[in-house]
N, C-alpha and C. Protein backbone atom coordinates (compact mmCIF):
# COMPACT_ATOMS: atom_id res chain seq x y z
N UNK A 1 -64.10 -43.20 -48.57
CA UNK A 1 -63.65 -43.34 -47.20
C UNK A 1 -64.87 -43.43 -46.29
N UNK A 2 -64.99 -44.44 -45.33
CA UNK A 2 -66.02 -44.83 -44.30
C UNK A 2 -65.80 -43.56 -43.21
N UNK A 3 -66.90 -42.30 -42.70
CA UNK A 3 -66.91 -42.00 -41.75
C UNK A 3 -68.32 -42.39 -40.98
N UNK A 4 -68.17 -42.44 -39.52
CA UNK A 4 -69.23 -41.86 -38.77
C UNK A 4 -69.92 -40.98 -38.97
N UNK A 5 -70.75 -41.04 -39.22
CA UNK A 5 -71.94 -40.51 -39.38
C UNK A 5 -73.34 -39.67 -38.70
N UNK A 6 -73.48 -41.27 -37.67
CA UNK A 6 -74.66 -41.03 -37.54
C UNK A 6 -74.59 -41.87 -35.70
N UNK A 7 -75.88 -41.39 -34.73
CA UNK A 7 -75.52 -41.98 -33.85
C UNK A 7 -77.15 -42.05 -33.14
N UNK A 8 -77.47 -43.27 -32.93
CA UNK A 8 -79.10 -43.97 -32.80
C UNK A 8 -79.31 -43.99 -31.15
N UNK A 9 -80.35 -43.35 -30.21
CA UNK A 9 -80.41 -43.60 -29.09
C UNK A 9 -81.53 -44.21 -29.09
N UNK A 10 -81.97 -45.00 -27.79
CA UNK A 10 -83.30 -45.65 -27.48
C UNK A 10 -83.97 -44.50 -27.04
N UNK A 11 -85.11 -44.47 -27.19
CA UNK A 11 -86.18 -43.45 -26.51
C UNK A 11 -87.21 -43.83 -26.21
N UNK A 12 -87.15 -43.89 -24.77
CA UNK A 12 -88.97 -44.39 -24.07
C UNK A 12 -89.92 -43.25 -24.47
N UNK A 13 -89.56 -42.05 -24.89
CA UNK A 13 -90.90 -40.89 -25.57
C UNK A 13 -90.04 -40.16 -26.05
N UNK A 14 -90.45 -40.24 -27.56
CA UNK A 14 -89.59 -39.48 -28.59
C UNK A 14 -89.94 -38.08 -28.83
N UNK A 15 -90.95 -37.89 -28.53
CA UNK A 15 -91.53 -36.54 -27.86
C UNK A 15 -90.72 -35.73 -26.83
N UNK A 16 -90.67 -36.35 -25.99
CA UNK A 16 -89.73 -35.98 -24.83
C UNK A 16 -88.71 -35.79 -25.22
N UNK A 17 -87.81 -36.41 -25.64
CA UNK A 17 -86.81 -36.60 -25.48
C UNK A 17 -86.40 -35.70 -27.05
N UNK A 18 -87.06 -35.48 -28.03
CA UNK A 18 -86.87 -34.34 -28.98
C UNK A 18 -86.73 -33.07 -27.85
N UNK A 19 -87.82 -32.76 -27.42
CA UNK A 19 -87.89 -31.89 -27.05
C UNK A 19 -86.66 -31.35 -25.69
N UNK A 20 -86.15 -32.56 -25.20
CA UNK A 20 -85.02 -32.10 -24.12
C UNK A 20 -83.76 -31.91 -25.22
N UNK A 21 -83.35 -32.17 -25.98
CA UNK A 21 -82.50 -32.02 -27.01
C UNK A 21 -82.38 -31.05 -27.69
N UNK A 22 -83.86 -30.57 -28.36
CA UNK A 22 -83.81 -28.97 -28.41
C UNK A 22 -83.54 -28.19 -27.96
N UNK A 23 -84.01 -28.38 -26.14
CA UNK A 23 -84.17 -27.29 -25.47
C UNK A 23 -82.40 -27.21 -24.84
N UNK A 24 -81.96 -28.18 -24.86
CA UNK A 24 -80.59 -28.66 -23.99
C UNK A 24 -79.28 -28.15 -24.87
N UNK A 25 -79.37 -28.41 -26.36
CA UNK A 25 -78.43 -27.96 -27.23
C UNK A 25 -78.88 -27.11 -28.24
N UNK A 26 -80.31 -26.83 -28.30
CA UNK A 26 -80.76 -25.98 -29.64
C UNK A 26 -80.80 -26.39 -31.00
N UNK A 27 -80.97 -27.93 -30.98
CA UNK A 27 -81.05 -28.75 -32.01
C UNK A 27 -81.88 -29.04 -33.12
N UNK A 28 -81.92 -28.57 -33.77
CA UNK A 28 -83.61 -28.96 -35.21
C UNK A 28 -84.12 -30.10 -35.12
N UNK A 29 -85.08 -30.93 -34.79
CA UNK A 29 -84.92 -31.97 -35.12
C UNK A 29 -86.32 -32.49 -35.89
N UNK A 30 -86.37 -33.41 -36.78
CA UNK A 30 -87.16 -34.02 -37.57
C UNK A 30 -87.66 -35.24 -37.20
N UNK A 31 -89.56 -35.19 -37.61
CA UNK A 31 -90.22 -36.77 -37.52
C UNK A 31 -89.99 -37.19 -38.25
N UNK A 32 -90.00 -38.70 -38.23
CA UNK A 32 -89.65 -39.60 -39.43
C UNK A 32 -90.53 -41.11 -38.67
N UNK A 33 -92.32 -40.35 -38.65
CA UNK A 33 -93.40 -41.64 -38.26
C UNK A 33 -93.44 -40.85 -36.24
N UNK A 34 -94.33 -41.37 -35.55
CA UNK A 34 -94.52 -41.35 -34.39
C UNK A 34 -93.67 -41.68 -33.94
N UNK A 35 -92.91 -42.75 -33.79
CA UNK A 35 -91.51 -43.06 -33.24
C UNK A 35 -90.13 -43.04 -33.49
N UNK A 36 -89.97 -42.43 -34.21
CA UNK A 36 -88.67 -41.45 -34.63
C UNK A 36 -88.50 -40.32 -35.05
N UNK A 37 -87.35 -39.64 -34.66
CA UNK A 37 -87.09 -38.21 -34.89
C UNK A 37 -85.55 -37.99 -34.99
N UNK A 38 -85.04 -36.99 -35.71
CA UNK A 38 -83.47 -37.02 -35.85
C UNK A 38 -82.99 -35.49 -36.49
N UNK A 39 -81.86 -35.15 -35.96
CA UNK A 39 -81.32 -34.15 -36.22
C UNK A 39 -80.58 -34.31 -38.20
N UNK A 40 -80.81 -33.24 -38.94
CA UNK A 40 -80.49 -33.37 -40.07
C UNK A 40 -79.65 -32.44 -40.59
N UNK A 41 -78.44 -32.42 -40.12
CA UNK A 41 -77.57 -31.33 -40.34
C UNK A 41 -76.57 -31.86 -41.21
N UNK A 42 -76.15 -32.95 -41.50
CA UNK A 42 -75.31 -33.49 -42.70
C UNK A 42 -74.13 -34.19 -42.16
N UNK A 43 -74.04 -33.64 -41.09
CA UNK A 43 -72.67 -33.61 -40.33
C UNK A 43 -72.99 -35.46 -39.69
N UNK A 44 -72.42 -35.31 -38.20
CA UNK A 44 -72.54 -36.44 -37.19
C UNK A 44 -74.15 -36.07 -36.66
N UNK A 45 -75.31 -37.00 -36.70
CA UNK A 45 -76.20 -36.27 -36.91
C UNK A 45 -76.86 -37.76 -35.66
N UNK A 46 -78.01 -37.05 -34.72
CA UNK A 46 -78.17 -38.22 -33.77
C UNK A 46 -80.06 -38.63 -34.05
N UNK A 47 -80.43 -39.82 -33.84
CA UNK A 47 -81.73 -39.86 -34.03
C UNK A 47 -82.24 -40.51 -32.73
N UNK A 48 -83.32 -40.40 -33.11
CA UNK A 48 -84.39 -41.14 -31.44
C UNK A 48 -84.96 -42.31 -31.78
N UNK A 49 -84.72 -43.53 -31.58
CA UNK A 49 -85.62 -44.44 -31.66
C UNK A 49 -86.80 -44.59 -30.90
N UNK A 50 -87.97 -44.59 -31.34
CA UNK A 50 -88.70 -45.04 -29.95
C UNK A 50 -88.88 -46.92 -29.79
N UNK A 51 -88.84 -47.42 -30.87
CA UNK A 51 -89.23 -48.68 -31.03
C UNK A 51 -87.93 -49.90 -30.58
N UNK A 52 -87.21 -48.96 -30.20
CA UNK A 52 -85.55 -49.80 -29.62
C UNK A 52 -85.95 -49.82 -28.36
N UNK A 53 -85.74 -51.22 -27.92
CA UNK A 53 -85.44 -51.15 -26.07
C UNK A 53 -84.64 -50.11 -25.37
N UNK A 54 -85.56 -49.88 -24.43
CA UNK A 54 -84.56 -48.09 -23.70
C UNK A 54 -83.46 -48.66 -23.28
N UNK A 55 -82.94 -50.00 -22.83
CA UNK A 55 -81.58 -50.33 -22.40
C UNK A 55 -80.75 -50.39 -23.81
N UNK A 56 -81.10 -50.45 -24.53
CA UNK A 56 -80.02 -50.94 -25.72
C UNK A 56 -79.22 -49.32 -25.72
N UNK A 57 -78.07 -49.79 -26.25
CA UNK A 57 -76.64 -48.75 -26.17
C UNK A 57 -77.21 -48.05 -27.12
N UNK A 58 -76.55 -46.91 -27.37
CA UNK A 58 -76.09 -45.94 -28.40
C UNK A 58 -75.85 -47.08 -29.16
N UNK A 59 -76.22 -46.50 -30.95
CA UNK A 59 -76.12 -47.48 -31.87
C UNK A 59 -75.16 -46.10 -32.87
N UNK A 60 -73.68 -46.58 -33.19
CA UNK A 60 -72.88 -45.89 -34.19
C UNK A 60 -73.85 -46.38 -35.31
N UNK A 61 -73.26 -45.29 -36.45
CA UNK A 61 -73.73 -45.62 -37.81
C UNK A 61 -72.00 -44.93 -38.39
N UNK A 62 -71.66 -45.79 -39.34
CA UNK A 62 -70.99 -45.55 -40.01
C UNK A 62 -71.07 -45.37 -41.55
N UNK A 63 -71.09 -44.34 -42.28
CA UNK A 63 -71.09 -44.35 -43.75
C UNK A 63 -70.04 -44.51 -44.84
N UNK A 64 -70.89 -45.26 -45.85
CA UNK A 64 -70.21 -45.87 -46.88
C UNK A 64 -70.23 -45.59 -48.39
N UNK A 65 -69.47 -45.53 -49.46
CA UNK A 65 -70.10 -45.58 -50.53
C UNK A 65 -70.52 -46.82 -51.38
N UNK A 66 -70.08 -48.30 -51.19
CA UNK A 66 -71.05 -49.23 -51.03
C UNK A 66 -71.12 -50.07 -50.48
N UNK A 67 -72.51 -50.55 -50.16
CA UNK A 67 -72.48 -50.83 -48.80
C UNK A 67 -72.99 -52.18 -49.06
N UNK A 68 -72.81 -52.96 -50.14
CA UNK A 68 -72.75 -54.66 -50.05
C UNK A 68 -70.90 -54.82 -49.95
N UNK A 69 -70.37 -54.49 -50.85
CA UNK A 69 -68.71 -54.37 -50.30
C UNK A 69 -68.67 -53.76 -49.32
N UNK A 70 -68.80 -53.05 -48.74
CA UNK A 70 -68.82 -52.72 -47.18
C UNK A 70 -69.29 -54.32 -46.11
N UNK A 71 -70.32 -54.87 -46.38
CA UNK A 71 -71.00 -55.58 -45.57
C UNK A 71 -70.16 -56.75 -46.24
N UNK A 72 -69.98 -57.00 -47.37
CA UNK A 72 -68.47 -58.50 -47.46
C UNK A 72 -66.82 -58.45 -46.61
N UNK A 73 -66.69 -57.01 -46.49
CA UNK A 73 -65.40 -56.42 -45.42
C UNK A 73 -65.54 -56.49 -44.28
N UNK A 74 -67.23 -56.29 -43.73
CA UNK A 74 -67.01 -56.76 -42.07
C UNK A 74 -67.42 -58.41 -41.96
N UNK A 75 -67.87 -58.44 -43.11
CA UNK A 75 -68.09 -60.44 -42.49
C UNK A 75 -66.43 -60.69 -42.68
N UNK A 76 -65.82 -60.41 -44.17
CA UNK A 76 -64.43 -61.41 -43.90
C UNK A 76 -63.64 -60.83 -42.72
N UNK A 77 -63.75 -60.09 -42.23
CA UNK A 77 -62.84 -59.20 -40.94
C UNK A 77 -63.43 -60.03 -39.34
N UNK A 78 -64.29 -60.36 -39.64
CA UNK A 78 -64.91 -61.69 -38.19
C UNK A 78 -66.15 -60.93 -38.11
N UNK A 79 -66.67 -59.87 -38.75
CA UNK A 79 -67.90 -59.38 -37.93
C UNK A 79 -69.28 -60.23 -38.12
N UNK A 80 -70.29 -60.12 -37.82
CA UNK A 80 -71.66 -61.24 -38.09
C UNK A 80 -72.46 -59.44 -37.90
N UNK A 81 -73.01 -60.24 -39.08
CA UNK A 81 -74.04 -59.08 -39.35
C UNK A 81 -75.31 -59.68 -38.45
N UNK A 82 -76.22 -58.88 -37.88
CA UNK A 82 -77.51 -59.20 -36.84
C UNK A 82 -78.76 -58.51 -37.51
N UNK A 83 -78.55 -57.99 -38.23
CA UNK A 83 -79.90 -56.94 -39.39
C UNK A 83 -79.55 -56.90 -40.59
N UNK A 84 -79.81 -57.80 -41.52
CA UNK A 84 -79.55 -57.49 -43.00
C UNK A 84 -80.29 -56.21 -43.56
N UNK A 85 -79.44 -56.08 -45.02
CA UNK A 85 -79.62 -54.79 -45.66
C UNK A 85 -81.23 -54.56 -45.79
N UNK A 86 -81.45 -53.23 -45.34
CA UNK A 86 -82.62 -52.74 -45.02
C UNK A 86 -82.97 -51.01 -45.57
N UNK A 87 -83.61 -51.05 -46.16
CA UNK A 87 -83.76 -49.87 -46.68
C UNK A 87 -84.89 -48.48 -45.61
N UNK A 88 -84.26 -47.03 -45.19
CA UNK A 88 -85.00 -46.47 -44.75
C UNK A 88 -85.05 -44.98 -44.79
N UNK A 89 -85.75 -44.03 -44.49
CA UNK A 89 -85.21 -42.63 -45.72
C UNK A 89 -84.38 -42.34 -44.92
N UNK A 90 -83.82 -42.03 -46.51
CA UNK A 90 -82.54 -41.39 -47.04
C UNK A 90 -81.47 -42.55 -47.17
N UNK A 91 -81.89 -43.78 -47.30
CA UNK A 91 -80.60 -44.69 -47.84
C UNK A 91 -80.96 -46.38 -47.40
N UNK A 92 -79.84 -46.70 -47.35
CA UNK A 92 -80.17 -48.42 -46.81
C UNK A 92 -78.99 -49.07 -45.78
N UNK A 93 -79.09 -49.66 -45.00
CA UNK A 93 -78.59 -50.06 -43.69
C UNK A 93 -78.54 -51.49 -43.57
N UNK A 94 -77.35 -51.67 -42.62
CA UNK A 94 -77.33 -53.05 -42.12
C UNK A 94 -76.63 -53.01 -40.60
N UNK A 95 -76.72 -53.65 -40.08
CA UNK A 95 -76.08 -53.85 -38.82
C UNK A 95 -75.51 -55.02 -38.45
N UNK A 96 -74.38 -54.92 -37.97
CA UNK A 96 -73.01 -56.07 -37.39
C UNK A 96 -72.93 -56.29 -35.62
N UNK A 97 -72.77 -56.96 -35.61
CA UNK A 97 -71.17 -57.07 -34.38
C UNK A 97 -70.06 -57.03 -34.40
N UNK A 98 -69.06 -56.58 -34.24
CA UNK A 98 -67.78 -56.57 -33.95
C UNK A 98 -67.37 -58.01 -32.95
N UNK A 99 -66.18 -58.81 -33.63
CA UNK A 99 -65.66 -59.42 -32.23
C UNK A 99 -65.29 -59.45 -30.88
N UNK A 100 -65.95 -58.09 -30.11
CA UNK A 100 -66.09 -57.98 -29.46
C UNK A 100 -67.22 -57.68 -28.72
N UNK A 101 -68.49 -57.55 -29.61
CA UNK A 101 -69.75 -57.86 -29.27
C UNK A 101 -70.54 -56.42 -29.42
N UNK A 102 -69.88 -55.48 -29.70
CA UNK A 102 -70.10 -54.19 -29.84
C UNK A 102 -71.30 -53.90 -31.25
N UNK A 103 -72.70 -53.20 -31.52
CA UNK A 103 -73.28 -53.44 -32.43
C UNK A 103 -72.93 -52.03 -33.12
N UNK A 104 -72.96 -52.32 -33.93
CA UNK A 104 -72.85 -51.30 -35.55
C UNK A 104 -73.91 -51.46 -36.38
N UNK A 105 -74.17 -50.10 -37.15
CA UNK A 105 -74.82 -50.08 -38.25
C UNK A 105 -73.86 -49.54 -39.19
N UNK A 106 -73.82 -50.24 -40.78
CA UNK A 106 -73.34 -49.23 -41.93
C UNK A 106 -74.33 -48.84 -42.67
N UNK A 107 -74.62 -47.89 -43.13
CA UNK A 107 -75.31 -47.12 -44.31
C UNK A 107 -75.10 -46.71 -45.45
N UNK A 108 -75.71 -46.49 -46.31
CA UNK A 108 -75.06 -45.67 -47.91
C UNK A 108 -76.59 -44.66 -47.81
N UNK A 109 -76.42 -43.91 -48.24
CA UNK A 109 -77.00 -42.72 -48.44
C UNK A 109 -77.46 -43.07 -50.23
N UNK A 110 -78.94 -42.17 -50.14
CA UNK A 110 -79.56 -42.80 -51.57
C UNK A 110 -81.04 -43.12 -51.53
């Protein structure tokens, strides 16, 4: 079964913005390189991009157990994938559109 997962913000200073997250909810959060950092609790878990444009939306992540049949279900369903499968720790990723223009990532863990 596909749940949500995971949920990607832009960050103009991932520094910062770890640190208001900590201080705001009491959050753990982990580097993963100078420009990313992310909470690792297992659950719905949120990360910081720094290398994403600060306007770009909240990016869902949805998880899968596999995620090339996963990624043949949103192309035949109308979606267009915009990031082919990409591998990064803790698993491998791709990202869609929805017909309504909305962007997604799916993942598999691994």
């Amino acid at each position: 079964m596909a749940r949500l997962n995971y949920v990607e913000l832009a960050s103009g200073d991932v520094a910062r913005d770890r640190a208001f997250y900590e201080a705001a909810f009491g959050w753990a959060m982990t580097d993963y390189g100078p420009s990313y950092a992310a909470t690792t609790t297992g659950d719905v878990d949120l990360g910081l991009d720094g290398d994403a444009p600060v306007a770009k939306p909240p990016l869902a992540v949805i998880e899968v157990a596999d995620l090339e049949a996963a990624q043949a279900q949103v192309e035949a369903a109308g979606g267009r994938v915009v990031v082919t499968i990409f591998a990064f720790p803790g698993g491998r990723r791709f990202q869609f559109v929805d017909p309504s223009g909305n962007e997604l990532a799916v993942m598999q863990a691994g």
